[in-house]
N, C-alpha and C. Protein backbone atom coordinates (compact mmCIF):
# COMPACT_ATOMS: atom_id res chain seq x y z
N UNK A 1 0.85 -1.18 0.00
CA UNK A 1 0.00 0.00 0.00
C UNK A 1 0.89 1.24 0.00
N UNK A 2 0.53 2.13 -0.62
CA UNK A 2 0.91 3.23 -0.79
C UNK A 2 1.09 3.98 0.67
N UNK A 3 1.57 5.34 0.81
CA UNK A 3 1.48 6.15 2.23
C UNK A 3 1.45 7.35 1.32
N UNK A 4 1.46 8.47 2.49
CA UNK A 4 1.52 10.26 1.18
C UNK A 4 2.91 10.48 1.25
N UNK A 5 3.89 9.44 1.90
CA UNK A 5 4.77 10.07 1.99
C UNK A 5 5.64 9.72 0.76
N UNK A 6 4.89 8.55 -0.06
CA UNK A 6 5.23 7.90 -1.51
C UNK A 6 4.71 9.04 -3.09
N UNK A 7 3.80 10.24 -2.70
CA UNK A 7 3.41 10.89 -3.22
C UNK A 7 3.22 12.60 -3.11
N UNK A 8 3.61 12.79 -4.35
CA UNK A 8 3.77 13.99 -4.47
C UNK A 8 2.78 14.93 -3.74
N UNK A 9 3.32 16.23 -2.50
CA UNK A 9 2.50 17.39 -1.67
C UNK A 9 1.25 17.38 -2.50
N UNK A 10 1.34 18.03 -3.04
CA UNK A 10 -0.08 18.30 -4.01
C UNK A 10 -0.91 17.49 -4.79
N UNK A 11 -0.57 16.00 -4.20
CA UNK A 11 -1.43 15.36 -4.53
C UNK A 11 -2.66 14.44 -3.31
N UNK A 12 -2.01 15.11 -2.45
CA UNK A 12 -3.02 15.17 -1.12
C UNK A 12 -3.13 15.97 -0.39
N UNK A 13 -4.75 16.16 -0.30
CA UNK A 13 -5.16 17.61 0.65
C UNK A 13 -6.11 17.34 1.38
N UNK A 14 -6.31 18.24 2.78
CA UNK A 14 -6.75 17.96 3.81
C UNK A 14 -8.34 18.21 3.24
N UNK A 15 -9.05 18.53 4.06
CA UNK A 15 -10.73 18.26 3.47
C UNK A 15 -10.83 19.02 5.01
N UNK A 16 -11.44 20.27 4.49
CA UNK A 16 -12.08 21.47 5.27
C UNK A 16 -13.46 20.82 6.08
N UNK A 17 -13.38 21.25 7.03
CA UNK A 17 -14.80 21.42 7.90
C UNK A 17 -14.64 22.58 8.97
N UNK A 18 -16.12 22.89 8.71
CA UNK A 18 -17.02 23.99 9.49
C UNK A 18 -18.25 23.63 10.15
N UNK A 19 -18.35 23.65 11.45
CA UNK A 19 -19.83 23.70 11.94
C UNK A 19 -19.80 24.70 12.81
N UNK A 20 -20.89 25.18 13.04
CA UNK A 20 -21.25 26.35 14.33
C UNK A 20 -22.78 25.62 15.05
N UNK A 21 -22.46 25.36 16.33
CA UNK A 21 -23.29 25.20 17.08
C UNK A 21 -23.64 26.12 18.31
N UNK A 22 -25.27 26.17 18.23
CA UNK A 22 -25.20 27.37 19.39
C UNK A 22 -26.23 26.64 20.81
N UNK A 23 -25.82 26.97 21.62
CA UNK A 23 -26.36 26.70 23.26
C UNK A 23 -27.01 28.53 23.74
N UNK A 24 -27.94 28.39 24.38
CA UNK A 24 -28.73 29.34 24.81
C UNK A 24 -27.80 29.38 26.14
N UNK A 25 -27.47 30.35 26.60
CA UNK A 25 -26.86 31.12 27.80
C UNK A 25 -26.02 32.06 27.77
N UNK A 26 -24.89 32.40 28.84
CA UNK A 26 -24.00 33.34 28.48
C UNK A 26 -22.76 32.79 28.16
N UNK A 27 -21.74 33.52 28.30
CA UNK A 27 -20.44 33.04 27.63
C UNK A 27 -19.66 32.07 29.02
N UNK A 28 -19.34 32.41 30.17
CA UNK A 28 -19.56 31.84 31.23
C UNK A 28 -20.11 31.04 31.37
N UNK A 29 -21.11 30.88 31.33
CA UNK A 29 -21.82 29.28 31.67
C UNK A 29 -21.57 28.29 30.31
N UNK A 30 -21.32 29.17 28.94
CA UNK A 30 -21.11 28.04 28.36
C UNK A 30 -19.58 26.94 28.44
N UNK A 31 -18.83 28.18 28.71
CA UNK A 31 -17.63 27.36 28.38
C UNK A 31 -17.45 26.70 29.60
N UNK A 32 -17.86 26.96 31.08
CA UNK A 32 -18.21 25.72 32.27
C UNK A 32 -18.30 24.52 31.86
N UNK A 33 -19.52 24.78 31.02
CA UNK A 33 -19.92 23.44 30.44
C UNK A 33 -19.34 22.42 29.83
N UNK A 34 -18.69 23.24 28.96
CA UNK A 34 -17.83 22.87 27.54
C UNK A 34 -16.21 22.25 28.49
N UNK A 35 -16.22 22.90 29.54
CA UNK A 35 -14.84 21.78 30.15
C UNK A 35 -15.29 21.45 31.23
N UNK A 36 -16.17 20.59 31.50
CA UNK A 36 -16.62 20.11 32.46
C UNK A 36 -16.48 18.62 32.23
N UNK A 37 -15.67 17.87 33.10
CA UNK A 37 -15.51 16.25 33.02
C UNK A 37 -17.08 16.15 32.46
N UNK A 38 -18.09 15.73 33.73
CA UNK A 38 -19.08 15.29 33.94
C UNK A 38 -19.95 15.54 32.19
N UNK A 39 -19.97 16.55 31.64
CA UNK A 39 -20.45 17.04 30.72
C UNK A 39 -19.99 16.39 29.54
N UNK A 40 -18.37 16.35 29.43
CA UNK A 40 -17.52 15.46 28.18
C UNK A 40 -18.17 14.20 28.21
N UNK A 41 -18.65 13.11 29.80
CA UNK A 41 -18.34 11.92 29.98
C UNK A 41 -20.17 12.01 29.27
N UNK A 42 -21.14 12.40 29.54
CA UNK A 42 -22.11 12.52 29.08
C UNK A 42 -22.02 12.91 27.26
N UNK A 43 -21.71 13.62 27.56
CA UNK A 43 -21.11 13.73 25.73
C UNK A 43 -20.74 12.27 24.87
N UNK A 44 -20.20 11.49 25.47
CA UNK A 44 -19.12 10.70 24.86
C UNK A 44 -20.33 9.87 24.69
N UNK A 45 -21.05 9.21 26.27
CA UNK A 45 -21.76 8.57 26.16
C UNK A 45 -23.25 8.38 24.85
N UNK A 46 -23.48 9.72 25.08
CA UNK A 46 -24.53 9.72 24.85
C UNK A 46 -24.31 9.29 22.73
N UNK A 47 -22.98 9.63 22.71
CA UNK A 47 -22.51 9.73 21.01
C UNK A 47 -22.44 8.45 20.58
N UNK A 48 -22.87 7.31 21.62
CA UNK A 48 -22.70 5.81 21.40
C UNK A 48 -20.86 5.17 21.48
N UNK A 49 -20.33 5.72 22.33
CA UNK A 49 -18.96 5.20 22.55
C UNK A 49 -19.65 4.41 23.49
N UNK A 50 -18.49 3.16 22.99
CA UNK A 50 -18.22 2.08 23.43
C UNK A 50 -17.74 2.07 25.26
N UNK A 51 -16.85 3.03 24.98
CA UNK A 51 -16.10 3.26 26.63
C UNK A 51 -15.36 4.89 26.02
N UNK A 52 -14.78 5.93 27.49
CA UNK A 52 -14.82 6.73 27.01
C UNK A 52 -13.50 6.89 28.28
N UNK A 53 -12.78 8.18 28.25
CA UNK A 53 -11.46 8.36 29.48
C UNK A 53 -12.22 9.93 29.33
N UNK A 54 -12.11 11.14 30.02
CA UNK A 54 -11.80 12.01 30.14
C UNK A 54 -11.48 12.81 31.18
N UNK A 55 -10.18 14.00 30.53
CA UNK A 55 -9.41 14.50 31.49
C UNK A 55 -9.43 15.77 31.35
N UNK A 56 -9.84 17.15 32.59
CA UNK A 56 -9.89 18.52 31.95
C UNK A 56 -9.03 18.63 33.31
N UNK A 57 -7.76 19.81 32.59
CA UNK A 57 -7.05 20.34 33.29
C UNK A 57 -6.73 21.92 33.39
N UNK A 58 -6.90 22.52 34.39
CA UNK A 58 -6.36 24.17 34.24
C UNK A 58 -4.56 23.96 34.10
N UNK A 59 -4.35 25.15 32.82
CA UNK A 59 -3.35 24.88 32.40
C UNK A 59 -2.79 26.75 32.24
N UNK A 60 -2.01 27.31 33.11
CA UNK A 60 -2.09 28.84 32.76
C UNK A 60 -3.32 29.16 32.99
N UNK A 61 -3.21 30.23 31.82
CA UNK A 61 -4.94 31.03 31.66
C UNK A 61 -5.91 30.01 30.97
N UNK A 62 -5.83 28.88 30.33
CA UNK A 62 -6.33 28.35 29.64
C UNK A 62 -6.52 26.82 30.20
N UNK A 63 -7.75 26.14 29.68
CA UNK A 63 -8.33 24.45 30.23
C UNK A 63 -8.01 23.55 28.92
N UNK A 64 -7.21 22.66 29.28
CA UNK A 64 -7.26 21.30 28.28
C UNK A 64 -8.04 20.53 29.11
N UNK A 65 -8.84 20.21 27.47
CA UNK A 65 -10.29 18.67 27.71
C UNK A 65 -9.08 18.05 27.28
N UNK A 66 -9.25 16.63 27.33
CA UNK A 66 -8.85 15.48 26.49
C UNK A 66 -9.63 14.57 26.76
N UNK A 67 -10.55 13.73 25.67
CA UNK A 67 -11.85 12.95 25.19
C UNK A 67 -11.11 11.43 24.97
N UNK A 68 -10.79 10.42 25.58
CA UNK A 68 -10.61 9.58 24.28
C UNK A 68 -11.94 8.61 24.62
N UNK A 69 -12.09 8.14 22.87
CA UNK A 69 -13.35 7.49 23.21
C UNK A 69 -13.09 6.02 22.09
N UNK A 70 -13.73 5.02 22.15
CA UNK A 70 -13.38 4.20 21.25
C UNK A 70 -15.08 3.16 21.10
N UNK A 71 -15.42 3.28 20.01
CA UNK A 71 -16.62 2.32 19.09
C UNK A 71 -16.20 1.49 18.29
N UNK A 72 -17.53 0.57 18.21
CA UNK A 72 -17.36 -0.13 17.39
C UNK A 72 -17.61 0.07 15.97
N UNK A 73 -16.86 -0.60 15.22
CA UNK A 73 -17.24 -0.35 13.71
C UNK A 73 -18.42 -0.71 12.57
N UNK A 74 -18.89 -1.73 13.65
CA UNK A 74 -20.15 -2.16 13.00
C UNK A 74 -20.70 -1.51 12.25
N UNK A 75 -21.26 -1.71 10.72
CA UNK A 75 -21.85 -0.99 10.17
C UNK A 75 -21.30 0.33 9.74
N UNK A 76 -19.93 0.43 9.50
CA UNK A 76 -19.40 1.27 8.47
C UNK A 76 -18.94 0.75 7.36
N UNK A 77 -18.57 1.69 6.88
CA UNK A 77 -18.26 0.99 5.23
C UNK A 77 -16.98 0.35 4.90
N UNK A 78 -16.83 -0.42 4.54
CA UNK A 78 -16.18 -1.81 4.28
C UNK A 78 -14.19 -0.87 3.88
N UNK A 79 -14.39 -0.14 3.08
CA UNK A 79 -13.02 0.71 3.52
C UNK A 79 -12.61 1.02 4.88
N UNK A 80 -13.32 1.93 5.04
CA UNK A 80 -13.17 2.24 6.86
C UNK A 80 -13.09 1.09 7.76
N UNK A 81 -13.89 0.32 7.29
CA UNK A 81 -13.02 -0.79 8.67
C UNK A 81 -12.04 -1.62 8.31
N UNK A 82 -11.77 -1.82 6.76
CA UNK A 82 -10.31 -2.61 6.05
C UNK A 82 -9.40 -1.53 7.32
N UNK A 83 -9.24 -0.02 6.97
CA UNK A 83 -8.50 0.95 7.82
C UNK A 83 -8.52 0.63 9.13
N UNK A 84 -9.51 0.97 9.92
CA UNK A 84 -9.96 1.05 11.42
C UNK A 84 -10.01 0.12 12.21
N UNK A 85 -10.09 -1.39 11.59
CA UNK A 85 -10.49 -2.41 12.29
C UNK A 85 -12.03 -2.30 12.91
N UNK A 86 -11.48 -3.46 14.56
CA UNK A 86 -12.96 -3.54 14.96
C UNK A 86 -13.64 -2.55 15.20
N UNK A 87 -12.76 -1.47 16.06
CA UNK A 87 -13.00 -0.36 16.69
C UNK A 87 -12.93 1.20 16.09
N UNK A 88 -13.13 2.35 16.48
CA UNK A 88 -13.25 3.49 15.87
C UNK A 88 -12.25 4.37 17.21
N UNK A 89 -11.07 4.00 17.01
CA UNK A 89 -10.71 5.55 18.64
C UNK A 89 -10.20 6.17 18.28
N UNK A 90 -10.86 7.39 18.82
CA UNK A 90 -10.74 8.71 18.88
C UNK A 90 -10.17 9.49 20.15
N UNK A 91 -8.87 10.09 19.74
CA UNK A 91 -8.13 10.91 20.42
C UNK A 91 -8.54 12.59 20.60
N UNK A 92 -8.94 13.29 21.53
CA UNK A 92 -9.55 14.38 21.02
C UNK A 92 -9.08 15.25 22.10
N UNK A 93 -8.65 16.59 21.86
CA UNK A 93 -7.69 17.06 22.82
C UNK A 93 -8.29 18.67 22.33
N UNK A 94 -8.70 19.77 23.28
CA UNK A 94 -9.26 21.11 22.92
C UNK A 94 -8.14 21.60 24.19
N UNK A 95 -7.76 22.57 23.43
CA UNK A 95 -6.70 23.93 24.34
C UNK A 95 -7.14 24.49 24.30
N UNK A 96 -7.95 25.68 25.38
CA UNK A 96 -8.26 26.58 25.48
C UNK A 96 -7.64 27.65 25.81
N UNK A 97 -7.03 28.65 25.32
CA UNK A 97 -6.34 29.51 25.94
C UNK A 97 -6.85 30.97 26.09
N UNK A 98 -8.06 31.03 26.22
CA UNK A 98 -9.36 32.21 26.66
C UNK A 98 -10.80 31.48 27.35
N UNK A 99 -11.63 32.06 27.50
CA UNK A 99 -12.94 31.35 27.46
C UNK A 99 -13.44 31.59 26.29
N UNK A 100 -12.74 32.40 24.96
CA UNK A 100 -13.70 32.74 23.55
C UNK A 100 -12.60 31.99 22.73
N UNK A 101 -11.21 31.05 22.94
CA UNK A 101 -10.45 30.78 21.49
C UNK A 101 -9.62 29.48 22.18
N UNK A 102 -9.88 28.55 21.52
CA UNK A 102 -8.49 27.32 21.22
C UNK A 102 -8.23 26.90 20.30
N UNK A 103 -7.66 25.37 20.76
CA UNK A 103 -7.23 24.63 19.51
C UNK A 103 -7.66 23.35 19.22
N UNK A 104 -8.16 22.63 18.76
CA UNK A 104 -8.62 21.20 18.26
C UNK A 104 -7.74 20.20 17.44
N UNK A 105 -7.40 18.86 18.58
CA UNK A 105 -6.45 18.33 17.59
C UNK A 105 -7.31 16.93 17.82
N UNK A 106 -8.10 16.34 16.89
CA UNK A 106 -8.47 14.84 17.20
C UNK A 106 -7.55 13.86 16.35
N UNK A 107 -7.26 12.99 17.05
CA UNK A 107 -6.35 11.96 16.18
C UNK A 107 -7.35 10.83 16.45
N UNK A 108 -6.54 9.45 15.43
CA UNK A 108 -7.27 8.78 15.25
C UNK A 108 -5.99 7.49 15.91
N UNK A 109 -5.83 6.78 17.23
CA UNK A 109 -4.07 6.76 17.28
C UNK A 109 -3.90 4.91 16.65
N UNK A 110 -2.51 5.03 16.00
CA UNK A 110 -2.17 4.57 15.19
C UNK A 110 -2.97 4.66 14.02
N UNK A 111 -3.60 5.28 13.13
CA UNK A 111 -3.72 5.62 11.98
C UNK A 111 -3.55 7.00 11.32
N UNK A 112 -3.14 6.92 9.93
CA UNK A 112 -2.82 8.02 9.52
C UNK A 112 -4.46 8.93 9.19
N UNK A 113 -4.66 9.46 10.49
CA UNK A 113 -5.66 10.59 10.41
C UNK A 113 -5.61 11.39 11.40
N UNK A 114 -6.10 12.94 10.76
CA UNK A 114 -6.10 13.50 12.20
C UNK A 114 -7.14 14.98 11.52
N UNK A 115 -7.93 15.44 12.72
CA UNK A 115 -8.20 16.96 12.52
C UNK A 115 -7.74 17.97 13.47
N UNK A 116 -7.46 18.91 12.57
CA UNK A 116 -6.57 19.80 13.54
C UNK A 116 -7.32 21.53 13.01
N UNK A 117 -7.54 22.30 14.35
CA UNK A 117 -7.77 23.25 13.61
C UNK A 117 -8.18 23.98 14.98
N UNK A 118 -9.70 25.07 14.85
CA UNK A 118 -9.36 26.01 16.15
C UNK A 118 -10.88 26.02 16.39
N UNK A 119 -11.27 26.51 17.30
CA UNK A 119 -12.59 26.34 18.25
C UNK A 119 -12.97 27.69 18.75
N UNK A 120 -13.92 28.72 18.83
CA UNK A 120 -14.56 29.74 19.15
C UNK A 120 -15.78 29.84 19.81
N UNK A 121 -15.70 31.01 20.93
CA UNK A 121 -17.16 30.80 21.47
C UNK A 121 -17.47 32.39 21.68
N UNK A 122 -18.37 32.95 20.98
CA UNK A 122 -18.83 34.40 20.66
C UNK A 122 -20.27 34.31 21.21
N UNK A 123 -20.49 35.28 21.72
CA UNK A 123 -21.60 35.72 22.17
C UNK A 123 -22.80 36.16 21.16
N UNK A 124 -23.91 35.99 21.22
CA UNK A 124 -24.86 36.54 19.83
C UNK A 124 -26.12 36.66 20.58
N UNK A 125 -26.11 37.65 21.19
CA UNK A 125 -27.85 37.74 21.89
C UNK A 125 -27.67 37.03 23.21
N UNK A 126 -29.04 35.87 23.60
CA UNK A 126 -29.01 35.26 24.30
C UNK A 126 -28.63 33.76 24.44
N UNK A 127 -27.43 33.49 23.32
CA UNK A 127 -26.92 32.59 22.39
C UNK A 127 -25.47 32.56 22.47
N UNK A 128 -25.04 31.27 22.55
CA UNK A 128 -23.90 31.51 22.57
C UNK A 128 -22.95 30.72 21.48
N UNK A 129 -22.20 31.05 20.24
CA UNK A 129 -21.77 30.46 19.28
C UNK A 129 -20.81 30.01 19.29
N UNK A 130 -20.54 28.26 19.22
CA UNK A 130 -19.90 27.76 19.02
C UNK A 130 -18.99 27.57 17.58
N UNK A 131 -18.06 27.69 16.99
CA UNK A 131 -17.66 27.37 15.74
C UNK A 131 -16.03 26.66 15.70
N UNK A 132 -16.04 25.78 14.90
CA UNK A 132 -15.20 25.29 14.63
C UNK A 132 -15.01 24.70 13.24
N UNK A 133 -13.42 25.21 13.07
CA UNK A 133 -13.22 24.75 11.48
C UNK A 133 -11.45 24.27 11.86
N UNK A 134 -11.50 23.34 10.66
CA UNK A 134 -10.50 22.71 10.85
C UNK A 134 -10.20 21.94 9.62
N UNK A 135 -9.09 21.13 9.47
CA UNK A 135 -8.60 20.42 8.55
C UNK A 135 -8.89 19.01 8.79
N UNK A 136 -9.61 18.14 8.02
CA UNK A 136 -9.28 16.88 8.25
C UNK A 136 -8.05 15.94 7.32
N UNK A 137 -7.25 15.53 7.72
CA UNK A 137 -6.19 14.80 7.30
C UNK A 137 -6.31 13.20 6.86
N UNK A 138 -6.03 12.76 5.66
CA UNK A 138 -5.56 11.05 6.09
C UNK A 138 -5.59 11.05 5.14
N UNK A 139 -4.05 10.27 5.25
CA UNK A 139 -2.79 10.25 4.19
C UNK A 139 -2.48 8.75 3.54
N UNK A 140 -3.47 7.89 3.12
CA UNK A 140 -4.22 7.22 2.57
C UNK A 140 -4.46 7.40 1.07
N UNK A 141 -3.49 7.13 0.20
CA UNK A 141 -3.99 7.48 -0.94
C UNK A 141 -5.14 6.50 -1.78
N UNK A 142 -6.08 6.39 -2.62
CA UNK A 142 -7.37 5.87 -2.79
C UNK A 142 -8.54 6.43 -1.99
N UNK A 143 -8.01 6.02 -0.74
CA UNK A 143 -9.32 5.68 0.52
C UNK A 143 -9.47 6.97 0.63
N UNK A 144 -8.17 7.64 1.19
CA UNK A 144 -8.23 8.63 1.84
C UNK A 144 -9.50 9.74 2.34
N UNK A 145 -9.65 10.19 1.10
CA UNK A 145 -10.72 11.03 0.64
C UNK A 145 -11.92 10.36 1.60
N UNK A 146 -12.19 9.35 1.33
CA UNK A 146 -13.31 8.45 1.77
C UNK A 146 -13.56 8.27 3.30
N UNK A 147 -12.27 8.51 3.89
CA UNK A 147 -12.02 7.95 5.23
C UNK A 147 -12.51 9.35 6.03
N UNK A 148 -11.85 10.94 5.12
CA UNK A 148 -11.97 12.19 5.80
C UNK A 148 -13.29 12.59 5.74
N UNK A 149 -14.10 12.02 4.90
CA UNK A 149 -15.66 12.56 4.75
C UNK A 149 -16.19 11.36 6.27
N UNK A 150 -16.45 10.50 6.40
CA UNK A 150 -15.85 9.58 7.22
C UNK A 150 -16.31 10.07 8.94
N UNK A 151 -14.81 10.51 8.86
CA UNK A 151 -14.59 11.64 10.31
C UNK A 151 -14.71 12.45 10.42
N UNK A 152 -15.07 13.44 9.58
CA UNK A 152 -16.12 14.67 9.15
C UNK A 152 -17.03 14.57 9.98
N UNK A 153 -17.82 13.44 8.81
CA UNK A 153 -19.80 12.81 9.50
C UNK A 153 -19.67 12.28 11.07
N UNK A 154 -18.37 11.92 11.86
CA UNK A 154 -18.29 11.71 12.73
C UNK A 154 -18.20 13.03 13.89
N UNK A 155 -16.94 13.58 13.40
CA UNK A 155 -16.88 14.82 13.97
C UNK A 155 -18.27 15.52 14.27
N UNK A 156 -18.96 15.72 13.12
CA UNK A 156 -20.47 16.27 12.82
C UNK A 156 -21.19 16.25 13.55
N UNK A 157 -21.18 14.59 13.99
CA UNK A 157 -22.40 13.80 14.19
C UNK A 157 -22.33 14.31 16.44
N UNK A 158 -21.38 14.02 16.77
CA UNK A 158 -20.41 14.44 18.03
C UNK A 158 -20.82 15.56 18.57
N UNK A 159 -20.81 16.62 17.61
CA UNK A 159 -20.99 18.13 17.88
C UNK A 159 -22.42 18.11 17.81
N UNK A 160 -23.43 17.70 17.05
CA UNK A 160 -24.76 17.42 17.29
C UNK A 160 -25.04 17.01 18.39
N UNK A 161 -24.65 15.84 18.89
CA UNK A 161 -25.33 15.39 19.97
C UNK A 161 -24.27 16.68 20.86
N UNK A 162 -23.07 16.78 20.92
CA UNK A 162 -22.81 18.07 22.16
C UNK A 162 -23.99 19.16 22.13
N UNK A 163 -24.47 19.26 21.47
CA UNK A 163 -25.38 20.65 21.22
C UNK A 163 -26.52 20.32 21.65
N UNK A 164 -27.05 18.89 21.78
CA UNK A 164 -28.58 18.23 22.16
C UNK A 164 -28.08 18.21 23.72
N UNK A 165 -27.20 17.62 24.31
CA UNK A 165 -26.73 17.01 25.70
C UNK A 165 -26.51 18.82 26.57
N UNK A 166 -25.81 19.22 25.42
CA UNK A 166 -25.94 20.95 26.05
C UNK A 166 -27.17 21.53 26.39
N UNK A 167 -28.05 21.64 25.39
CA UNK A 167 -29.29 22.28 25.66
C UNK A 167 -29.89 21.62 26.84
N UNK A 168 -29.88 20.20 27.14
CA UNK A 168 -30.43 19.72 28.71
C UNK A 168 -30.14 20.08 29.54
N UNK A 169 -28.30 20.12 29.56
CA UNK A 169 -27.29 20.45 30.79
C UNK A 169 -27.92 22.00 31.17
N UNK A 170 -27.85 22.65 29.68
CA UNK A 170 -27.98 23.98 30.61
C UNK A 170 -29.59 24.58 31.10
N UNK A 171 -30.11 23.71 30.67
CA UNK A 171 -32.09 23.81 30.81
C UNK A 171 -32.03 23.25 32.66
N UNK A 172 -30.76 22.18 32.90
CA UNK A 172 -31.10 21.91 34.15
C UNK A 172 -31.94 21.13 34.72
């Protein structure tokens, strides 16, 4: 099998994603939320992981989450699990270094994938906006492509349910 490191820069590129999710409150209570063990471990759960670790630490001015979570593959597509095997784990690590800006690095460990990119939380009314854009990576030539849409719909799917599990948390 091929690697990207057998092929020419410009013939592999990362695959953009954007979502903005918004939670009703203030900027304060959201980002509580947003690094709150109890809140991640509900998160993870609720996203259908298999089993889940998480660790939030004050670090300086700023909180590292770290998520890892690992599923099963059942019922993905026959590339992705040639790649992934039985399981799906996900490495997921947010730096915060404000309560409005970090950084997002999810890996996928031992495989060549990863998204990397930055995380925002802006105020809009009585709303509070989440956004994140980032690069998805995997250096996979054929599949590749296939694998990043993939962890995209995963990524996606994650931040959906954070945004459903949010609106409870903060309804109370």
């Amino acid at each position: 099998m091929l690697w990207s490191d057998d092929l020419p820069s410009d013939m592999m590129s990362a695959m953009k994603f954007h979502k903005e999710i918004r939670f009703t409150g203030d900027l304060d209570t959201v980002f509580a939320m947003l690094t709150d063990k109890a809140f991640r471990e509900k998160v993870a759960e609720t996203a259908g992981a298999d089993t889940w670790q998480v660790t939030v630490e004050e670090r300086g001015d700023g909180v590292q989450a770290v998520v890892d979570t690992s599923q099963s593959t059942a019922g993905f597509p026959g590339p992705a699990v040639k790649v992934l095997g039985s399981h799906f784990d996900i490495h997921q690590e947010e730096d915060w270094t404000s309560r409005t800006e970090g950084t997002m690095l999810v890996t996928i460990p031992g495989k060549p994938g990863t998204v990397r990119g930055t995380v925002t939380l802006r105020q809009d009314g009585s709303e509070v906006v989440q956004t994140i854009d980032a690069d998805i990576k995997v250096s996979i030539p054929l599949v590749g492509g296939k694998i990043e849409k993939l962890i995209g719909s995963a990524v996606g799917s994650v931040l959906k349910t954070q945004q459903s599990v949010g609106a409870d948390w903060l309804a109370g």
